[in-house]
N, C-alpha and C. Protein backbone atom coordinates (compact mmCIF):
# COMPACT_ATOMS: atom_id res chain seq x y z
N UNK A 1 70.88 80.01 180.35
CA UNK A 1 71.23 81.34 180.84
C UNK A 1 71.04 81.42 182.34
N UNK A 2 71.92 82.31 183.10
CA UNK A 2 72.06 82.42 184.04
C UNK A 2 70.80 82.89 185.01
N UNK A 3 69.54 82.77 185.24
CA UNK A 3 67.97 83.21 185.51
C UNK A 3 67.35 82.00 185.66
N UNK A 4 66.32 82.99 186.29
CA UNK A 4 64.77 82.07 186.85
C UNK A 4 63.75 82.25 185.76
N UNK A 5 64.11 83.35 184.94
CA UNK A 5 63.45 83.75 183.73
C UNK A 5 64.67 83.13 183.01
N UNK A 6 63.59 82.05 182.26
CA UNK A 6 64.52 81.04 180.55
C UNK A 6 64.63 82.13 179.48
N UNK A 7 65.75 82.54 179.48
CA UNK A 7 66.07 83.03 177.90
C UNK A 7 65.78 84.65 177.65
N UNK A 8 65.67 85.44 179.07
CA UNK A 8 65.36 86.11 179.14
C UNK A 8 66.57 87.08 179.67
N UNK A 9 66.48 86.57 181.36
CA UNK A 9 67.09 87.36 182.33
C UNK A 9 68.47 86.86 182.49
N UNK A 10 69.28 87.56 181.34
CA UNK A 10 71.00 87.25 181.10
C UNK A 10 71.96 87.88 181.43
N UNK A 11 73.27 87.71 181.10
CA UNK A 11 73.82 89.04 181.09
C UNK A 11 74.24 89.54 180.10
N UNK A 12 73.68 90.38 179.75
CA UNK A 12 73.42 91.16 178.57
C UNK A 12 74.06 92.69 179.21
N UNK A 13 74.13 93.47 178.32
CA UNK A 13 74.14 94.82 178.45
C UNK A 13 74.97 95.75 177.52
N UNK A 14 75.62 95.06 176.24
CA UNK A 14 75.99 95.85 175.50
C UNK A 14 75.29 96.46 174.36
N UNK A 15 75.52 97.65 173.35
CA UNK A 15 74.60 98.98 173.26
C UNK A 15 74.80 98.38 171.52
N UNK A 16 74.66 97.33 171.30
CA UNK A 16 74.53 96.92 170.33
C UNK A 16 74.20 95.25 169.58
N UNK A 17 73.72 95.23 168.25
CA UNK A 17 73.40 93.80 168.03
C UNK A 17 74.39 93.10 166.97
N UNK A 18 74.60 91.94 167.19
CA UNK A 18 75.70 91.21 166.40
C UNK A 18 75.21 91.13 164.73
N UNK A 19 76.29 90.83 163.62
CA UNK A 19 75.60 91.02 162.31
C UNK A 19 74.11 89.53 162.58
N UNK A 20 73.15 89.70 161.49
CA UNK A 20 72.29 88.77 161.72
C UNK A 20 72.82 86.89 160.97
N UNK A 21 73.03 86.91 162.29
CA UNK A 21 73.23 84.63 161.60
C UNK A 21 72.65 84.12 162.46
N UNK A 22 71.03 84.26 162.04
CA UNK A 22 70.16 83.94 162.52
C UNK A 22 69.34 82.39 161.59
N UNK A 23 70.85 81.73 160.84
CA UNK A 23 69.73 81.03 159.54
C UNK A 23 69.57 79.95 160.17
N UNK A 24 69.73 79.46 161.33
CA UNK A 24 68.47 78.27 161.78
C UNK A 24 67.42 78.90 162.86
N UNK A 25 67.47 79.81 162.51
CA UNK A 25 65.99 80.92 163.61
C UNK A 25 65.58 81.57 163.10
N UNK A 26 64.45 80.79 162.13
CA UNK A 26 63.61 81.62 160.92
C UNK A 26 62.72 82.78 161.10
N UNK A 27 62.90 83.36 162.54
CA UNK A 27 61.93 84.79 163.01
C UNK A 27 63.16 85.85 162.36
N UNK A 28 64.67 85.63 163.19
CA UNK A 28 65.61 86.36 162.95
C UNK A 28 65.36 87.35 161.67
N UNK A 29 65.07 86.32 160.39
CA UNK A 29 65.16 86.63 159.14
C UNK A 29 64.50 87.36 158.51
N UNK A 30 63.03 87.87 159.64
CA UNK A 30 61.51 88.08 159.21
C UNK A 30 62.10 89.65 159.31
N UNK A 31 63.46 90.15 160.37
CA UNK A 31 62.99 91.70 161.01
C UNK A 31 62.76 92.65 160.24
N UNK A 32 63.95 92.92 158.75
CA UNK A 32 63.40 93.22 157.83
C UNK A 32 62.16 94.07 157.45
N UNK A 33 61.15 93.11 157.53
CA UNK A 33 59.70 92.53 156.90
C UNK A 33 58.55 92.56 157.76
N UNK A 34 58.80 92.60 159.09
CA UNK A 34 57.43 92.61 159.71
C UNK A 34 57.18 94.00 160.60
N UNK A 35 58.42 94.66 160.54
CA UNK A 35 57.93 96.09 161.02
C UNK A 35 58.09 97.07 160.20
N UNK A 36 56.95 97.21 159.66
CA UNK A 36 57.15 98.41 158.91
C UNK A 36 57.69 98.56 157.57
N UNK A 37 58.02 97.03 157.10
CA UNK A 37 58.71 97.19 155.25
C UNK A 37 60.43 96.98 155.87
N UNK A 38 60.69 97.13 155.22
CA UNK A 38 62.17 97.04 154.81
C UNK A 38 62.91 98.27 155.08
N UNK A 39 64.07 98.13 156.50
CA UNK A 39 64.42 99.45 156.97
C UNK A 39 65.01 100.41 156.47
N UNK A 40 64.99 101.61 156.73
CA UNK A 40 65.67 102.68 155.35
C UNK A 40 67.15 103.01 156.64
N UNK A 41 68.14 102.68 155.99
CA UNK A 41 69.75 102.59 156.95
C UNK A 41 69.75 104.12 156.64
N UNK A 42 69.36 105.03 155.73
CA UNK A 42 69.51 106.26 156.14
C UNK A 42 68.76 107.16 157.15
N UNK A 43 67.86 106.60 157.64
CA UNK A 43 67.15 107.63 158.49
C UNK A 43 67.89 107.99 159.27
N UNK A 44 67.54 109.12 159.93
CA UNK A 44 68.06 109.92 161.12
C UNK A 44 67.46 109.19 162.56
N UNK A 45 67.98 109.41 163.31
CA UNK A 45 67.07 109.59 164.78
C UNK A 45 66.29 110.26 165.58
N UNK A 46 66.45 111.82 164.43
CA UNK A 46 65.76 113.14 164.90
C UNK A 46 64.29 112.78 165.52
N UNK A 47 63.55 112.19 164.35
CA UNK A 47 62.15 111.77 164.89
C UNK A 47 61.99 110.22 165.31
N UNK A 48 62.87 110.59 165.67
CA UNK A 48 62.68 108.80 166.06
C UNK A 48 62.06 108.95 167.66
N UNK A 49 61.09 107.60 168.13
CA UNK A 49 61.06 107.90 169.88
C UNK A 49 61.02 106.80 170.69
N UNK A 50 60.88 107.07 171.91
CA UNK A 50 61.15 105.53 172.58
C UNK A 50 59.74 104.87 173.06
N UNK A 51 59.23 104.49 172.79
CA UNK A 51 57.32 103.64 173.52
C UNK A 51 57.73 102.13 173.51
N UNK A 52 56.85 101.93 174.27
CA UNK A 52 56.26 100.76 174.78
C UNK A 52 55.66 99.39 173.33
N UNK A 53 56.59 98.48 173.52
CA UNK A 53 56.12 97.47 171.95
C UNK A 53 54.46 97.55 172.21
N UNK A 54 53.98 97.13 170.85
CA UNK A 54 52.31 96.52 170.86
C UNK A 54 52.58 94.78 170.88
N UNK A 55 51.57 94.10 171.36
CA UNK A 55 51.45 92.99 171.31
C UNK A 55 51.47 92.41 169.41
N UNK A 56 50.98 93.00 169.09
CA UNK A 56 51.08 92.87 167.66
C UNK A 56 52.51 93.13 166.64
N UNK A 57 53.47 93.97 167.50
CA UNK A 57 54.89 94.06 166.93
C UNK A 57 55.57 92.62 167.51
N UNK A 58 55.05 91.05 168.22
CA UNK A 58 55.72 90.35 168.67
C UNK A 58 56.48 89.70 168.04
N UNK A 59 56.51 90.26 166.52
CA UNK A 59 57.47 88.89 165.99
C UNK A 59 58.43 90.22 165.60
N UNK A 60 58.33 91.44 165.43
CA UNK A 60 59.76 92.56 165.64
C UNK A 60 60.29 92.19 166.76
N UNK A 61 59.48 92.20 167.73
CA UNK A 61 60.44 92.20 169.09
C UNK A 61 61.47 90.73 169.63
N UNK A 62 60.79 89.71 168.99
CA UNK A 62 61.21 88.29 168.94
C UNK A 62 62.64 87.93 168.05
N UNK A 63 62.27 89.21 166.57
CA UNK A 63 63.67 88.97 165.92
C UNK A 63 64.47 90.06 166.54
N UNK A 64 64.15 90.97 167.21
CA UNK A 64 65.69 91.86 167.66
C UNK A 64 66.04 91.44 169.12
N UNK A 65 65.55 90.44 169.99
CA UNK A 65 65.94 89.88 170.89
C UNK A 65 67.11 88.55 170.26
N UNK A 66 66.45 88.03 169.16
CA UNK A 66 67.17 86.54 168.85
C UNK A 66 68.49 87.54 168.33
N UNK A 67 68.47 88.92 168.01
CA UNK A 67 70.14 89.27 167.44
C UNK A 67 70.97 89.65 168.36
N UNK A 68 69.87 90.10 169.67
CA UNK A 68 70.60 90.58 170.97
C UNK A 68 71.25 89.42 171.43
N UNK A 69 70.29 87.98 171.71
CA UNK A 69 71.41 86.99 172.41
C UNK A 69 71.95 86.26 171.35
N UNK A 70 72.23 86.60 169.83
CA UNK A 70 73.04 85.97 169.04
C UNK A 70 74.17 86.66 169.23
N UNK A 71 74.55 87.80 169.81
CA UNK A 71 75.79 88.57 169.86
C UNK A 71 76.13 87.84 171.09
N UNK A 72 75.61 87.76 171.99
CA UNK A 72 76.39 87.52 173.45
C UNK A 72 76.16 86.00 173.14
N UNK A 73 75.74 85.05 172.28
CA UNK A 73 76.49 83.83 172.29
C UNK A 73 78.00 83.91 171.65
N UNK A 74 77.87 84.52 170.83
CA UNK A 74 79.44 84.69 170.71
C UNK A 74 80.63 85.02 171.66
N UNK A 75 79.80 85.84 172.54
CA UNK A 75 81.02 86.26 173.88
C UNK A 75 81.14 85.17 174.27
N UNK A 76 80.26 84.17 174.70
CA UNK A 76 80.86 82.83 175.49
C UNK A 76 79.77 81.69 175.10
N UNK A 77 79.95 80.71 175.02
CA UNK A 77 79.00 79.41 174.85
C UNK A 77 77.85 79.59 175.74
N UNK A 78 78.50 79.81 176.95
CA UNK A 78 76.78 79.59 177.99
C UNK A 78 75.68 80.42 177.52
N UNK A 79 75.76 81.50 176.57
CA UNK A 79 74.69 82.43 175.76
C UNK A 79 74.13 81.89 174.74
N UNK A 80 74.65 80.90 173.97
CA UNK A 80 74.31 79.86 172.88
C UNK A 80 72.65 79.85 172.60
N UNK A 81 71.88 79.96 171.79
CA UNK A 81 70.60 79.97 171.55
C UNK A 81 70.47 78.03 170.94
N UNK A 82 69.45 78.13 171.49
CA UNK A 82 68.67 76.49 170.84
C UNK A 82 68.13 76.81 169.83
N UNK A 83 68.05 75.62 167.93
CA UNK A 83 67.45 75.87 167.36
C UNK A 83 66.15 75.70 167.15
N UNK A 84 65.76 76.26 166.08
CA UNK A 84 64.20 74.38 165.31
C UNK A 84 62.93 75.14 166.00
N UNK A 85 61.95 74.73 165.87
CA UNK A 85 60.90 75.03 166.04
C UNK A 85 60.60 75.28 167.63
N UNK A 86 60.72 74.48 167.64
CA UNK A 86 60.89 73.91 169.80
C UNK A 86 60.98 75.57 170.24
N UNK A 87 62.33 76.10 170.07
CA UNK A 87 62.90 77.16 170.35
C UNK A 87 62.26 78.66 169.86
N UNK A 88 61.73 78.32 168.68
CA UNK A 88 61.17 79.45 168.40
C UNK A 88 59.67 79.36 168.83
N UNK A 89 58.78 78.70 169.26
CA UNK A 89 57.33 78.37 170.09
C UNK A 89 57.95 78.64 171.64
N UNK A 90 59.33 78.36 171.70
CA UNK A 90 59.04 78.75 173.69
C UNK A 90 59.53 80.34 173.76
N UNK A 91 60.13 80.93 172.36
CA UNK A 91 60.48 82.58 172.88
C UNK A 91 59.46 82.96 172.01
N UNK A 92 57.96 82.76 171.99
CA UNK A 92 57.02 83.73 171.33
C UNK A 92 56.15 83.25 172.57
N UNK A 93 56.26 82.06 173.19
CA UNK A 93 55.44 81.76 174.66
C UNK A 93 55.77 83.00 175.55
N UNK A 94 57.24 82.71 175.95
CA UNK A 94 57.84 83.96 176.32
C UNK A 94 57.34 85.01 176.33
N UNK A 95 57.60 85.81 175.66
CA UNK A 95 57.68 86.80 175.30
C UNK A 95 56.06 87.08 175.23
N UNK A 96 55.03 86.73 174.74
CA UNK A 96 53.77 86.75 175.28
C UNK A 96 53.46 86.88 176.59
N UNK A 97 53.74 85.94 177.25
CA UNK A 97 53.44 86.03 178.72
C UNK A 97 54.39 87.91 179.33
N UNK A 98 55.58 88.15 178.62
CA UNK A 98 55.92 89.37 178.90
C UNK A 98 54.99 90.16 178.90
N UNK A 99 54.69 90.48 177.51
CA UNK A 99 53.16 91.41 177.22
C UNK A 99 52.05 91.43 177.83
N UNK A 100 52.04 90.42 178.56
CA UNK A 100 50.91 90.36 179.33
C UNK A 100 50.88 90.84 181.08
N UNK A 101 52.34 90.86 181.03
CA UNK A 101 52.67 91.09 182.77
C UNK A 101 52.75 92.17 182.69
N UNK A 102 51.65 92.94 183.75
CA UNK A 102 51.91 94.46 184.43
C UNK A 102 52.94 94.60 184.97
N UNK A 103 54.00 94.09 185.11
CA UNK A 103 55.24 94.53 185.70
C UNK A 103 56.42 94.17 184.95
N UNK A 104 56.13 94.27 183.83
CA UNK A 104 57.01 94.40 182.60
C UNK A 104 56.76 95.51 181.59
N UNK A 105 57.66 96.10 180.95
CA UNK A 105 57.48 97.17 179.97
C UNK A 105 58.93 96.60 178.69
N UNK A 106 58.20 96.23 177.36
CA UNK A 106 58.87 96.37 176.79
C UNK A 106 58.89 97.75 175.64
N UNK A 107 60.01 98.08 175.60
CA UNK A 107 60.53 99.59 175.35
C UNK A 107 61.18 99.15 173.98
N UNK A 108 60.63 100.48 172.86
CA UNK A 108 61.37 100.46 171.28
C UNK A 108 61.82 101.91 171.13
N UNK A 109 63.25 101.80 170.37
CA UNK A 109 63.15 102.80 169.90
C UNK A 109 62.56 102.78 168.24
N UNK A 110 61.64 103.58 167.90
CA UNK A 110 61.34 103.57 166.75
C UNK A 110 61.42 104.54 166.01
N UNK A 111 61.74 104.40 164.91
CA UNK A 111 62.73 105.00 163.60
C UNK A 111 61.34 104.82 162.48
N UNK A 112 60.59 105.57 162.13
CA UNK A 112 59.80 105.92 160.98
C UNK A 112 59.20 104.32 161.05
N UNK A 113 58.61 104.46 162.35
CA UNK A 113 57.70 103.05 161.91
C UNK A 113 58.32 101.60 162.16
N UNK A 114 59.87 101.79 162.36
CA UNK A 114 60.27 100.43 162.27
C UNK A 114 61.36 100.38 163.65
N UNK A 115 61.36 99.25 164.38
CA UNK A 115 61.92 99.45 165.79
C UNK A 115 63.57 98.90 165.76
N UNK A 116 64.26 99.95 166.10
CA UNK A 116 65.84 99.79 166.04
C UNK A 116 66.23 99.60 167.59
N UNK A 117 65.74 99.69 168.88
CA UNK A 117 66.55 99.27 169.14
C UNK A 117 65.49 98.53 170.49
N UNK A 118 65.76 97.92 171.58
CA UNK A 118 64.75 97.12 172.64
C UNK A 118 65.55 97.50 174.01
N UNK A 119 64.66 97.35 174.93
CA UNK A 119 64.89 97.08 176.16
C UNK A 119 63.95 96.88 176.42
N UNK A 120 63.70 95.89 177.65
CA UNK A 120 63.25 94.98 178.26
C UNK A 120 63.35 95.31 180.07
N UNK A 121 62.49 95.68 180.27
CA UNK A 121 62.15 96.47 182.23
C UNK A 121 61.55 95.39 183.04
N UNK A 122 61.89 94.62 183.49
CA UNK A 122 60.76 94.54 185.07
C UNK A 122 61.11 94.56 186.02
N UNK A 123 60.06 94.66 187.19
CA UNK A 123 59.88 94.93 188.65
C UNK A 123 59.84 93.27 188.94
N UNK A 124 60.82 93.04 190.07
CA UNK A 124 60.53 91.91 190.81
C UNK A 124 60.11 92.08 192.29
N UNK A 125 59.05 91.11 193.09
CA UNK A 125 58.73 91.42 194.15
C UNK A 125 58.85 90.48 195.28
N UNK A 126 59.54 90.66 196.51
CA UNK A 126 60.44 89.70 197.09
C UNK A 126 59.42 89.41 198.35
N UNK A 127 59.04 88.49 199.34
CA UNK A 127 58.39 88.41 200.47
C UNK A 127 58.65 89.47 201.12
N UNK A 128 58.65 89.66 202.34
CA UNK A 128 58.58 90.75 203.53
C UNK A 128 59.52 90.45 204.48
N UNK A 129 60.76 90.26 203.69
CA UNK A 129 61.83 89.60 204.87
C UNK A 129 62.79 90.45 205.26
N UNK A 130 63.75 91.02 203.69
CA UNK A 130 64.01 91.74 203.88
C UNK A 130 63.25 93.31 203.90
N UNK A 131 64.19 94.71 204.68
CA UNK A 131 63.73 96.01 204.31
C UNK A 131 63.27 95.94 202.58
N UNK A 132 63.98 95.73 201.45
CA UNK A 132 63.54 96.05 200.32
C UNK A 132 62.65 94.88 199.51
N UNK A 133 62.10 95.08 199.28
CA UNK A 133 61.25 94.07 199.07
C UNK A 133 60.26 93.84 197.39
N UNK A 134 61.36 95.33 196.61
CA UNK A 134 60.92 95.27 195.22
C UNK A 134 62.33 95.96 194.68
N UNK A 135 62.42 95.47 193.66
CA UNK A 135 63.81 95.74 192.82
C UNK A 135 63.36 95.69 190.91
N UNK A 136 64.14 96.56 190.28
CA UNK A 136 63.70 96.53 189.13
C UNK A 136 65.24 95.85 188.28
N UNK A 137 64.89 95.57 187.18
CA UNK A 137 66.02 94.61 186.54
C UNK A 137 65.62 94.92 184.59
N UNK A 138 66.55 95.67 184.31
CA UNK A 138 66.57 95.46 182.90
C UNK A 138 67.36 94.26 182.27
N UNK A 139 66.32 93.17 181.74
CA UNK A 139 66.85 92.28 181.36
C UNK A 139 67.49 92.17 179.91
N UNK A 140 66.99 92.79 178.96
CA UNK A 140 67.29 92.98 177.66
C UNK A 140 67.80 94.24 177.03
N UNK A 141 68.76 94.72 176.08
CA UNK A 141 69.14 95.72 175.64
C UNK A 141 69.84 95.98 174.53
N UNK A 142 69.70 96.21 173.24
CA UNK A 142 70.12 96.18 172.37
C UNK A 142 70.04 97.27 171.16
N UNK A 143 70.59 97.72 170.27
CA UNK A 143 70.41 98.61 169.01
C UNK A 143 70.92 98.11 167.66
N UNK A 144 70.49 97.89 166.61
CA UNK A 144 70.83 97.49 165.15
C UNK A 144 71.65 98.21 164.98
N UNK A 145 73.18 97.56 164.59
CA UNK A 145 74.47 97.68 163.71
C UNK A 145 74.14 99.78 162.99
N UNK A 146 73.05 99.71 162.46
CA UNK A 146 72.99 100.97 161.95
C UNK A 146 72.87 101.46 162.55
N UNK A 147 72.70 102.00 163.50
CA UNK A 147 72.03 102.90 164.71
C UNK A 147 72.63 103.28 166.05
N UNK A 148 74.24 102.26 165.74
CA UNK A 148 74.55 102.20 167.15
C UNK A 148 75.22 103.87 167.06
N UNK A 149 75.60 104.22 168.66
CA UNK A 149 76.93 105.29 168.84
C UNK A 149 75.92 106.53 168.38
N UNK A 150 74.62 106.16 168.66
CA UNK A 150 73.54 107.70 168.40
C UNK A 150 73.04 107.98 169.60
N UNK A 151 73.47 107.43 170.72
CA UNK A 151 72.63 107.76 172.18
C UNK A 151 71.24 106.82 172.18
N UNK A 152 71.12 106.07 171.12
CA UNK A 152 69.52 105.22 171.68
C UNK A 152 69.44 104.10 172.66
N UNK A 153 70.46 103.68 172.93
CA UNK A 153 70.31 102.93 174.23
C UNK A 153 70.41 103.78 175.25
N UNK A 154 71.08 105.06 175.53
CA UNK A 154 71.36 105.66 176.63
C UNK A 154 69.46 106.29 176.99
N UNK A 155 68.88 106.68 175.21
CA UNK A 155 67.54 106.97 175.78
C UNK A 155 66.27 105.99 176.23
N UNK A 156 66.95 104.68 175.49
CA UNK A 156 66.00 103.06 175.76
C UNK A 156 65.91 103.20 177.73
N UNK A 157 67.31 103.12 178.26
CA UNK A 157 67.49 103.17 179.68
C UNK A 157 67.17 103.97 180.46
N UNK A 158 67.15 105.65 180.26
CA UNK A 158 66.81 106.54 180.38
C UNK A 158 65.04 106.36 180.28
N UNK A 159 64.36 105.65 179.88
CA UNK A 159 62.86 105.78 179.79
C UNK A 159 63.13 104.69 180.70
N UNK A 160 63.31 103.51 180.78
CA UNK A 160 63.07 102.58 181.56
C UNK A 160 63.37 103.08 183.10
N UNK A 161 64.09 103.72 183.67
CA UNK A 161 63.98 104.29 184.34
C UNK A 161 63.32 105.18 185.28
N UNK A 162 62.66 105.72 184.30
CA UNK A 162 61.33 106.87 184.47
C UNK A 162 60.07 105.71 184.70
N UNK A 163 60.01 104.66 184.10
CA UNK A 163 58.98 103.54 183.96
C UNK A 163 59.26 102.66 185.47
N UNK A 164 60.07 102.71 185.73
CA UNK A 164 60.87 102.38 187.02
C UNK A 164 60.33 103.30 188.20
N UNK A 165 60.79 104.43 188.40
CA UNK A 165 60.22 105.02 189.09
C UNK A 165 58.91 105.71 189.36
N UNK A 166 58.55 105.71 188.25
CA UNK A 166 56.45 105.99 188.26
C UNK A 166 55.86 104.75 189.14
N UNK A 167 56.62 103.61 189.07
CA UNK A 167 56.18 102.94 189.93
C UNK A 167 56.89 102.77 191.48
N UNK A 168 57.36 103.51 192.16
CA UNK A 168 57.49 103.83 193.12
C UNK A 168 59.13 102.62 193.66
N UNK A 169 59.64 102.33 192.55
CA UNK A 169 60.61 101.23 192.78
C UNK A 169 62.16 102.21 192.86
N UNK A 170 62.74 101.96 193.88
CA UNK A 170 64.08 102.87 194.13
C UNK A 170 65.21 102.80 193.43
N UNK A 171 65.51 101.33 193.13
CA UNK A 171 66.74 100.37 192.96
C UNK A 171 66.53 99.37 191.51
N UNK A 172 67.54 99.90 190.85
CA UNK A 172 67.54 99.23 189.45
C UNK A 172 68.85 97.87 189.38
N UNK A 173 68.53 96.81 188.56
CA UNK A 173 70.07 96.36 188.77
C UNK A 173 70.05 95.60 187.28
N UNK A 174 70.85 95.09 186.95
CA UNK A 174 71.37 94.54 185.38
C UNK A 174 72.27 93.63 185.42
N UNK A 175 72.06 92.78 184.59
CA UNK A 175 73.11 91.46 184.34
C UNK A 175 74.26 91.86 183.41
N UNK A 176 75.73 92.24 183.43
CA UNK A 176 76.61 91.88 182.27
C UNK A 176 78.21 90.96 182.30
N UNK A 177 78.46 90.39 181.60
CA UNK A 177 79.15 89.49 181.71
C UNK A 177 80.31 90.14 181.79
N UNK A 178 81.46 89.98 182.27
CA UNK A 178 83.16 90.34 182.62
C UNK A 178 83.66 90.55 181.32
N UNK A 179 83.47 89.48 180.55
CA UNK A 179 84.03 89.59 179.13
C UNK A 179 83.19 90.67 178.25
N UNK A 180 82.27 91.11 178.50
CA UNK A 180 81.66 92.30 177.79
C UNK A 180 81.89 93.72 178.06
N UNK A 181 82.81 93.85 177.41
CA UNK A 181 83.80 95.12 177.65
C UNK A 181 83.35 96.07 177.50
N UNK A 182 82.85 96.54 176.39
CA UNK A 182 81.95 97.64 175.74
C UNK A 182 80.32 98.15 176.88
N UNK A 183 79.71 96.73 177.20
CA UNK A 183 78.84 96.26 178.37
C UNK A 183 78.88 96.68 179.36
N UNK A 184 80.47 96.59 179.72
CA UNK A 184 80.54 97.38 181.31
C UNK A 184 80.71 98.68 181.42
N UNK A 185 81.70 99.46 179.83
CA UNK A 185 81.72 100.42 180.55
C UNK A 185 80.45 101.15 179.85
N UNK A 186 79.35 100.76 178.98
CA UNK A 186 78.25 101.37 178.73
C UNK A 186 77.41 101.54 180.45
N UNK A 187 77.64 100.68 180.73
CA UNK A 187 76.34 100.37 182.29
C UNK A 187 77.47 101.05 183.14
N UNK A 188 78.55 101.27 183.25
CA UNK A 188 79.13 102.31 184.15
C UNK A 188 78.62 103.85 184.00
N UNK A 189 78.75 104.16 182.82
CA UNK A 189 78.88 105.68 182.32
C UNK A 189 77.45 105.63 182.65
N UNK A 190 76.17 104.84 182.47
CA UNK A 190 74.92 105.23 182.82
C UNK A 190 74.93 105.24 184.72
N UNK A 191 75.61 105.09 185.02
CA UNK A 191 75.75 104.95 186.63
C UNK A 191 75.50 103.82 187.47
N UNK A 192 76.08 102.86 186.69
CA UNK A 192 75.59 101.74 187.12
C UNK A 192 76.87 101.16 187.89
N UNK A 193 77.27 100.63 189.27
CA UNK A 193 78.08 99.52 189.60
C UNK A 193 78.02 98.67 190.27
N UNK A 194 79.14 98.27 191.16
CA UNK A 194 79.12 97.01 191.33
C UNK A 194 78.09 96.48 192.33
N UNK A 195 77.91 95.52 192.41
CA UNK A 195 77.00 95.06 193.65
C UNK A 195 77.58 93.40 194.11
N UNK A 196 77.56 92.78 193.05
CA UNK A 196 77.90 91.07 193.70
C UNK A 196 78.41 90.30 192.36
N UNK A 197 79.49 89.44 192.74
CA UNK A 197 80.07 88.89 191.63
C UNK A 197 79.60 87.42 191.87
N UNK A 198 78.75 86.91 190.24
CA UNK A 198 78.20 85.33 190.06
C UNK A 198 79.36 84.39 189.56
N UNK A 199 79.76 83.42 190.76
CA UNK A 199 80.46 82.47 190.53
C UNK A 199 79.66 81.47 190.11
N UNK A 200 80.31 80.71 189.22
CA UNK A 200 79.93 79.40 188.67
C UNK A 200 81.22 78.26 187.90
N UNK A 201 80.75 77.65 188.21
CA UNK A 201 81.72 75.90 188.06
C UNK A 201 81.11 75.34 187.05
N UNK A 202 82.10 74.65 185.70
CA UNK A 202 81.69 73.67 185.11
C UNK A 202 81.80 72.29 185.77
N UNK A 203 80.85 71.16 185.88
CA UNK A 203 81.18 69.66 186.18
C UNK A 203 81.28 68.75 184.92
């Protein structure tokens, strides 16, 4: 993936997750099962709200990331996930070390106990070269097939934001790929545009 952060910092940005074919990424399979029981597809969103994951939801948050970049491997190969064990020990390394960085916030929406949808916030901090010298970057973003087209990503972003600016950071920016149609114009309508286009060459 296109980052200094492995497997993390992509381009991502559409307001939904691909069906789960997750069967050589045996966390995928767990989501189900480890938050909260087995999800009820009828709930509402009425009481649903947006907080901050616990370190202890890491294997929820591990399987609705592996469905987030199982959708955008489908948009193009370079999103492709690695299988096998290997792969699933370096995105719970990951993703630990997230939980642990004060300048990360990972964000759920949660639905009666069980988390439908993620985003993923941090602050990066640059030497003293240029005037700006901190920038925030939502790297992750996603909502379960049931849930999409209810406004919960617009409120996932909408908090990250606020989490953004409590810390005194001006300037937000986001990765999404050309071919993610739905992607762009979700991150438009939130007010998001252009800034710089990433060229890259196959050899």
């Amino acid at each position: 993936m296109p980052s200094s952060t492995p497997a993390v910092r992509s381009a991502r940005g559409r307001d939904d997750f691909a069906p789960d074919h997750g069967k050589g990424f045996p966390i995928a399979r767990k989501v189900e099962f480890v938050c909260g029981g087995v999800m009820s597809r009828s709930a509402g969103i009425g009481m649903g709200r947006v907080r901050s994951a616990r370190m202890q939801e890491m294997d929820c948050v591990a399987a609705l990331w592996v469905l987030v970049t199982e959708h955008h491997g489908s948009l193009d190969p370079l999103f492709r996930m690695r299988r096998g064990p290997v792969a699933e020990g370096e995105l719970r390394e990951l993703l630990g070390a997230l939980f642990r960085d004060p300048d990360v916030d990972i964000l759920i929406f949660d639905v009666e106990g069980t988390p439908q949808g993620l985003c993923i916030v941090r602050i990066d901090r640059a030497p003293p070269i240029l005037e700006e010298t901190e920038r925030a970057e939502i790297t992750d973003l996603g909502v379960r097939p049931a849930y999409r087209r209810r406004g919960i990503a617009s409120r996932l972003v909408e908090e990250a934001q606020t989490w953004v600016r409590d810390r005194g950071v001006s300037r937000i920016e986001i990765q999404v790929a050309h071919g993610n149609i739905e992607g762009q114009a979700f991150w438009r309508s939130m007010g998001f545009g252009d800034l710089m286009d990433v060229l890259h060459k196959r050899l």
